[in-house]
Protein backbone atom coordinates (compact mmCIF):
# COMPACT_ATOMS: atom_id res chain seq x y z
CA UNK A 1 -49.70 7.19 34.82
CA UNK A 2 -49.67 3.53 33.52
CA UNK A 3 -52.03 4.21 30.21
CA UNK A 4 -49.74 7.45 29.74
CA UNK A 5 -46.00 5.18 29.66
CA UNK A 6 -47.92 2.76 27.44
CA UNK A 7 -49.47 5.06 25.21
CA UNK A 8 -45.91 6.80 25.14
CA UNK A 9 -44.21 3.39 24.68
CA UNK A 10 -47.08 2.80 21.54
CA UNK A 11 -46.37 6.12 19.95
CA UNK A 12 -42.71 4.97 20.04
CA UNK A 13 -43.01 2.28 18.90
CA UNK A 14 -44.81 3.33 15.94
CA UNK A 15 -42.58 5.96 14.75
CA UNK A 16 -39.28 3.42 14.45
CA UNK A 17 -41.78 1.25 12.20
CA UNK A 18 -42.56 4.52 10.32
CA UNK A 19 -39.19 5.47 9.95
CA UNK A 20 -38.01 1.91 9.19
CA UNK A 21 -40.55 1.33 6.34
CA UNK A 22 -39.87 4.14 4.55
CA UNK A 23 -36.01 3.45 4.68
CA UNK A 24 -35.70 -0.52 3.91
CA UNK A 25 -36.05 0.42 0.55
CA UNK A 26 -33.44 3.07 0.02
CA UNK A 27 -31.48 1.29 2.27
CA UNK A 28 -31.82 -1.71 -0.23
CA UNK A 29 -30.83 -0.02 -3.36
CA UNK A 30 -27.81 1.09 -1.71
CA UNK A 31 -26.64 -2.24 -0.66
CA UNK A 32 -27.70 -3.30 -4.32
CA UNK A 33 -26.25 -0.84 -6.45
CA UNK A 34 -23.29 0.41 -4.18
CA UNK A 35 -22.03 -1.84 -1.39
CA UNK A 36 -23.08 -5.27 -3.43
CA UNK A 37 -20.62 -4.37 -6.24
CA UNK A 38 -18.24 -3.52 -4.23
CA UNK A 39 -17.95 -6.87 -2.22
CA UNK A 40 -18.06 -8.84 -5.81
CA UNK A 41 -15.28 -6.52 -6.83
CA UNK A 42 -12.83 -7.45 -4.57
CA UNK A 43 -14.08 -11.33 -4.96
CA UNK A 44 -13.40 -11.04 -8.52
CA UNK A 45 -10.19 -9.26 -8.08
CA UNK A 46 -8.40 -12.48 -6.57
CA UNK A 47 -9.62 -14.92 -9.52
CA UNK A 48 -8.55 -15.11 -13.18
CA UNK A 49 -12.35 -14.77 -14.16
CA UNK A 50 -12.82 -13.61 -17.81
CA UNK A 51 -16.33 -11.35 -17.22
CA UNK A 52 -18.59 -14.49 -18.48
CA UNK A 53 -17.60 -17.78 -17.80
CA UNK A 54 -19.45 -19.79 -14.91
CA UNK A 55 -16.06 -21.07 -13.61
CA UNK A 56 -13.04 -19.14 -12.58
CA UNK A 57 -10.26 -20.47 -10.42
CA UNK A 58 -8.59 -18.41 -7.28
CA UNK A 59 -5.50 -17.39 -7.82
CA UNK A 60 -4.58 -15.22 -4.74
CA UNK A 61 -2.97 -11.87 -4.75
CA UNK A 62 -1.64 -12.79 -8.47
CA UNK A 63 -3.39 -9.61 -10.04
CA UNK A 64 -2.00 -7.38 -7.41
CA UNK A 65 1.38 -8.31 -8.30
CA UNK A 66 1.47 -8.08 -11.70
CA UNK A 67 -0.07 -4.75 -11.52
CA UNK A 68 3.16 -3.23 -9.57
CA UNK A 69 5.51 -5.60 -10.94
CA UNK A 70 4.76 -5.29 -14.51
CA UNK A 71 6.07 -2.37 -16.74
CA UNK A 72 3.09 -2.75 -19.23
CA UNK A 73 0.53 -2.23 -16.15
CA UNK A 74 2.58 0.38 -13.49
CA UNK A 75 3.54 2.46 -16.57
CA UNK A 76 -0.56 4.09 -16.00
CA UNK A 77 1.21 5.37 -12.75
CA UNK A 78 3.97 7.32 -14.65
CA UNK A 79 1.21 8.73 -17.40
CA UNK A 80 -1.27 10.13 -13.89
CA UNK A 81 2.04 12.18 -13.10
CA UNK A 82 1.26 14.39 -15.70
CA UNK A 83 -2.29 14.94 -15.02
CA UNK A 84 -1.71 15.33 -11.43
CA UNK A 85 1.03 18.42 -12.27
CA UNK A 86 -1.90 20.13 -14.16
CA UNK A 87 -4.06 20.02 -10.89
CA UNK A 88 -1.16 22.21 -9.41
CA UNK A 89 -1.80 24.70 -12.20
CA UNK A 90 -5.08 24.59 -12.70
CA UNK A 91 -5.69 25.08 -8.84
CA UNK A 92 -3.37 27.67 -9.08
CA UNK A 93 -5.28 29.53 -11.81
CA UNK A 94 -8.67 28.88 -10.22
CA UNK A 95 -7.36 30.72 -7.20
CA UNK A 96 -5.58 33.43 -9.17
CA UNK A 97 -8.82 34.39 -11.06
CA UNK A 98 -11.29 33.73 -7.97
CA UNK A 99 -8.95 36.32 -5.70
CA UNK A 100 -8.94 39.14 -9.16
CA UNK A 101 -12.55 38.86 -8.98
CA UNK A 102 -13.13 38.89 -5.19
CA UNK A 103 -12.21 42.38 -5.73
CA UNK A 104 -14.02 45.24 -7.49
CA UNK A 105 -13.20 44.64 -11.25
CA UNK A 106 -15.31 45.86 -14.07
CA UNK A 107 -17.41 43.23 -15.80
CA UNK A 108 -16.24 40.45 -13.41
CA UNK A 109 -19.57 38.76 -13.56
CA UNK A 110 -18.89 38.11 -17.20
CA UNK A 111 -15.56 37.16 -16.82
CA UNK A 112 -17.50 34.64 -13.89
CA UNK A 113 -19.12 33.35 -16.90
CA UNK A 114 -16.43 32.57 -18.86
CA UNK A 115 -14.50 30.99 -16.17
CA UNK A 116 -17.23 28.55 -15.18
CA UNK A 117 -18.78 27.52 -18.49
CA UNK A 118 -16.40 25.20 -19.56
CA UNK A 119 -17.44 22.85 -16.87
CA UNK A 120 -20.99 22.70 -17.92
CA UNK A 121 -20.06 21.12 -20.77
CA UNK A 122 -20.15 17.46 -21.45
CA UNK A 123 -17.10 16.16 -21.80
CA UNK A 124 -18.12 14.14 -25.05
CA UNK A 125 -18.51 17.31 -26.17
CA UNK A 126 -15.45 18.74 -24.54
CA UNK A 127 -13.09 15.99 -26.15
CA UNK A 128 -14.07 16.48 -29.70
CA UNK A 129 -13.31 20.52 -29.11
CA UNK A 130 -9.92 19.49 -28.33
CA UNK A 131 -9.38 16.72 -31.00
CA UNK A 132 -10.23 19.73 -34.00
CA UNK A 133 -7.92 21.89 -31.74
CA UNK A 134 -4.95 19.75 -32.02
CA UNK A 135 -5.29 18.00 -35.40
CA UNK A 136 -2.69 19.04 -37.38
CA UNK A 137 -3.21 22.29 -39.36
CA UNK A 138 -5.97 22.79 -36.89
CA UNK A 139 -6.66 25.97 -34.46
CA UNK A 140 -3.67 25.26 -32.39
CA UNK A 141 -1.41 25.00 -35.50
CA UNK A 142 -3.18 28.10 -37.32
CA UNK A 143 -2.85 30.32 -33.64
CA UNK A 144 0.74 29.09 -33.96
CA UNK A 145 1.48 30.10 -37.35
CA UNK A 146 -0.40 33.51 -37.11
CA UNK A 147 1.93 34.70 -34.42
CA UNK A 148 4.69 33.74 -36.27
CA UNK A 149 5.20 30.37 -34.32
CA UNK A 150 4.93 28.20 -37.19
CA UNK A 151 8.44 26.33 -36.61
CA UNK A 152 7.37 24.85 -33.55
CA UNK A 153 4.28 23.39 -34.38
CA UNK A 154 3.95 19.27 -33.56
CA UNK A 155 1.96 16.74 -33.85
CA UNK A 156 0.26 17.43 -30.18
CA UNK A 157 -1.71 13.77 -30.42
CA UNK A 158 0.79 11.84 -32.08
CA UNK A 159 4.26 12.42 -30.54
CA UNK A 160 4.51 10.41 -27.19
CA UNK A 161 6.53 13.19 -25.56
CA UNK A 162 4.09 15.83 -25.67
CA UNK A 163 0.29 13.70 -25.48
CA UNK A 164 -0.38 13.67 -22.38
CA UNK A 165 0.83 17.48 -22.08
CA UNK A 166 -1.67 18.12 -24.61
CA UNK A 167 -4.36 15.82 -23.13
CA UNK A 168 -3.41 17.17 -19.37
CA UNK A 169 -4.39 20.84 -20.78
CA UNK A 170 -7.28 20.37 -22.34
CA UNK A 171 -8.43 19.04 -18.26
CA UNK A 172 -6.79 22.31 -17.26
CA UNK A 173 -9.37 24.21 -19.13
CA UNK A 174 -12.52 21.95 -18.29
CA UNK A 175 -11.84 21.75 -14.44
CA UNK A 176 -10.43 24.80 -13.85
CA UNK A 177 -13.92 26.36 -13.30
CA UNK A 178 -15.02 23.97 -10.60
CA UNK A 179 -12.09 24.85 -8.72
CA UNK A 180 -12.90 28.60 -9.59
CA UNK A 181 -15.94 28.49 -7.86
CA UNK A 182 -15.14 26.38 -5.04
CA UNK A 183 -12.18 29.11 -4.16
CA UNK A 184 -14.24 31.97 -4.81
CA UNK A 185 -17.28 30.65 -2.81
CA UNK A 186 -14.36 30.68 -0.22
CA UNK A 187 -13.01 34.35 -0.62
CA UNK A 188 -16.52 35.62 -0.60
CA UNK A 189 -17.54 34.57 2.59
CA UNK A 190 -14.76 36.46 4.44
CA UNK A 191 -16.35 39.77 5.91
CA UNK A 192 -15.76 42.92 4.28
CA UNK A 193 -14.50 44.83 7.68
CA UNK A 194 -11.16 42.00 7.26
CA UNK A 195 -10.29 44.06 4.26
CA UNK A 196 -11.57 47.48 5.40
CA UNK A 197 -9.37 47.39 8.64
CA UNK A 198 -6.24 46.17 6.30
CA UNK A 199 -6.78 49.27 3.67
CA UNK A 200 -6.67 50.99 6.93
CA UNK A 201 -3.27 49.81 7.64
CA UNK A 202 -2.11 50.23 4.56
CA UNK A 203 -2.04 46.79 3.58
CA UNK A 204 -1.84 46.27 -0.54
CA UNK A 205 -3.62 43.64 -2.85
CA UNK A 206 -0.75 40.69 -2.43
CA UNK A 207 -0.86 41.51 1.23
CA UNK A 208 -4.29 40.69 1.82
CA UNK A 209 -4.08 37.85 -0.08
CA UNK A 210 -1.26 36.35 1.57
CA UNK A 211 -2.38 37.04 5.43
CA UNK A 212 -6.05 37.14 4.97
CA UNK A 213 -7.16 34.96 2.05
CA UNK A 214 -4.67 32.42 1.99
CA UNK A 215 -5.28 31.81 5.96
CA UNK A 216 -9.31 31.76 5.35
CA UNK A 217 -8.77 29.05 2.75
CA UNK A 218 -6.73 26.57 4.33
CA UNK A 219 -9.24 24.14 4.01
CA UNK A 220 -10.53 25.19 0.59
CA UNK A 221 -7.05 24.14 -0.72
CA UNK A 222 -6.68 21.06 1.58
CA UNK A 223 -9.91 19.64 -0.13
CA UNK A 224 -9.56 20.94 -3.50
CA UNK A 225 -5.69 18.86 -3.17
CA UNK A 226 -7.73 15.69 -2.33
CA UNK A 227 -9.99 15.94 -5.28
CA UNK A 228 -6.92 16.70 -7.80
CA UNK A 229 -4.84 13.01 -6.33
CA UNK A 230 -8.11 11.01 -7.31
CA UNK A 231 -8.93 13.08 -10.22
CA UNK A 232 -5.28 12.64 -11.76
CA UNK A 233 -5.02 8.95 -10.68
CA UNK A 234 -8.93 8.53 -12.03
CA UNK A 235 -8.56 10.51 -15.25
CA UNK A 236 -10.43 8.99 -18.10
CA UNK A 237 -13.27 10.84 -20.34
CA UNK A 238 -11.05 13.37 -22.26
CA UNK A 239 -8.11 10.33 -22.82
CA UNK A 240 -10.62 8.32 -24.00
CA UNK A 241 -12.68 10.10 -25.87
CA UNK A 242 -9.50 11.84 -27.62
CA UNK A 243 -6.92 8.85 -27.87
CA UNK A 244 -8.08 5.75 -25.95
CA UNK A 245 -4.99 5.54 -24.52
CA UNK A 246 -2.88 5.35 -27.53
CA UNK A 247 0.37 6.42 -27.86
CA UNK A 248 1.65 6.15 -24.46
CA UNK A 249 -1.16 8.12 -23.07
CA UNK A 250 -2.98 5.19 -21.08
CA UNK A 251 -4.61 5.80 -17.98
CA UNK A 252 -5.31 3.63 -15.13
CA UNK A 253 -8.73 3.91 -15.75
CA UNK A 254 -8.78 3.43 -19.49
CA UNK A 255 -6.79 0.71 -19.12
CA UNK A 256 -9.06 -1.25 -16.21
CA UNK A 257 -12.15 -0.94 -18.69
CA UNK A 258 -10.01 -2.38 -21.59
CA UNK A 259 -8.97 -5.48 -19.21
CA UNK A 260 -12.59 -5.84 -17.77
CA UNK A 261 -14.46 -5.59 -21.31
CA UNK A 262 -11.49 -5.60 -24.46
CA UNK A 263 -9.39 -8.50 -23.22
CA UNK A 264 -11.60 -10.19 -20.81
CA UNK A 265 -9.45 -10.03 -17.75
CA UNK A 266 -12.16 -8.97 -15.46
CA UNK A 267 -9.93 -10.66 -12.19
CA UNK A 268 -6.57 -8.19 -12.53
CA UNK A 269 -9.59 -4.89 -14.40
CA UNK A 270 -11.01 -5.41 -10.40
CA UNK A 271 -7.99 -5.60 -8.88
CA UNK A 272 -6.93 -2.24 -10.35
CA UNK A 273 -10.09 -0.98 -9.46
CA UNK A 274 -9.11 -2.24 -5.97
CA UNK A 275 -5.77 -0.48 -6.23
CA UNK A 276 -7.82 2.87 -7.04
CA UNK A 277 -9.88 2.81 -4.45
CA UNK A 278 -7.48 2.24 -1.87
CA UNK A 279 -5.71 5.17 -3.04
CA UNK A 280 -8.60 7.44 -2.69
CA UNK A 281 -9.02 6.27 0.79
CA UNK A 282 -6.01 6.67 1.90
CA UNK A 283 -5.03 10.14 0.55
CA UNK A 284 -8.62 10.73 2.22
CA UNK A 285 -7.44 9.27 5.82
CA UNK A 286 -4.04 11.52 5.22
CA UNK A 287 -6.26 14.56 4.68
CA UNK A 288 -8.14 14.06 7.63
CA UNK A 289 -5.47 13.41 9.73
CA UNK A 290 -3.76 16.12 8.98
CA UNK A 291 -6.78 18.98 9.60
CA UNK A 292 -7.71 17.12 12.92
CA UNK A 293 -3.41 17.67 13.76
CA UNK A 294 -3.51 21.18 12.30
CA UNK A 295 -6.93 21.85 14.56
């Protein structure tokens, strides 16, 4: 009975220094590549420290300050507004299209297709689409003009009215087939005898939606809300690529990578970065709140 509890206690023993050798060095990379920079940002983010220099003096919560105190800094607030509205209509044309082709439709894989593909593309690629789009005399203007909309043509990436319209639909069309798939991923797994019993009933198209979709995706659109706050307030490839943030259409993350590595402010670039991730963590605490209230 002895030899058995010892030979038990050895074979214990010996898996936790299995399983502990084979994770120190994942374990390891994450602390170096993920939680490291993470500690060093928020160091940096309460010095002045230009990105290079061996010295740099503390100066407190300076950088936080300035960034809600001044106009030339809180102004990337104002400019994720607009981005944020599009999440409202792209979600809302994700689920649209993902509830038309939960149904029988003819040809709805291809239309599946179409939906989805913009988001396999890289949004390099994705930005210079747009940029031809909305040059002037380009396929906007020429869409415009063939439909005898000529008059109201504009210069979609030079007025500072209408850029970040233009820039917030061109993310409308990339994302809108992630969202697609998410909702539809949703709608299909809701059994067929839900629907059965309501054509029973008598129940038409915008009734099932309402009381039996709608219901089943609570959650669906609960998430898919989280990921539109970070991805407006984190918007940055398409702006970039298109404008770098030119003509009033600056985003907070365009404009932390031009104070980390255009002006050498790496102290207030970390303290935005900071300011971003708090956000996402707290609309993420919000979320979960709220399902664990709702359940």
């Amino acid at each position: 009975m002895k030899y058995l509890k010892l030979s038990n206690w050895g074979y214990s023993a010996q898996r936790i220094f299995i399983i502990c050798a084979f994770s120190i060095i994942p374990l390891a990379l994450l602390f170096t590549f993920a939680y490291l920079p993470v500690i060093n940002m928020f160091k940096y983010s309460f010095t002045d420290w230009n990105g290079y220099s061996k010295r740099f003096d503390y100066v407190g919560f300076e950088n936080y300050t300035r960034i809600f105190s001044d106009p030339e800094y809180f102004k990337v607030f104002i400019v994720s507004l607009y981005y944020f509205v599009a999440t409202f209509l792209q979600m809302g044309l994700a689920l649209y299209f993902a509830t038309i082709l939960s149904f029988k439709v003819r040809g709805k894989n291809f239309f599946k297709g179409i939906l989805f593909f913009p988001y396999l593309l890289n949004g390099v690629a994705i930005g210079f689409i747009f940029l031809f789009f909305f040059k002037p005399d380009g396929t906007l203007d020429m869409l415009m003009h063939a439909v005898g909309l000529g008059q109201y043509t504009q210069l979609w990436l030079g007025n500072p009215n209408i850029i970040n319209v233009s820039l917030a639909g061109a993310s409308v069309w990339r994302y809108m087939g992630f969202n697609f798939i998410i909702f539809l991923g949703a709608i299909s797994s809701i059994p067929k005898d839900v629907y059965e019993a309501s054509d029973i009933d008598g129940a038409n198209r915008w009734q099932q939606f309402r009381h039996i979709i709608l219901p089943s995706i609570t959650r669906i659109l609960q998430l898919n809300l989280i990921l539109a706050i970070s991805g407006a307030i984190s918007a940055f490839d398409i702006p970039y690529i298109m404008t770098d943030g030119s003509n009033g259409s600056m985003t907070f993350v365009i404009q932390t990578v031009h104070l980390a590595f255009k002006y050498g402010k790496l102290g207030l670039a970390s303290a935005m970065a900071v300011v971003l991730l708090m956000i996402v963590i707290l609309v993420t605490l919000v979320q979960r709140v709220t399902m664990k209230g709702e359940e």
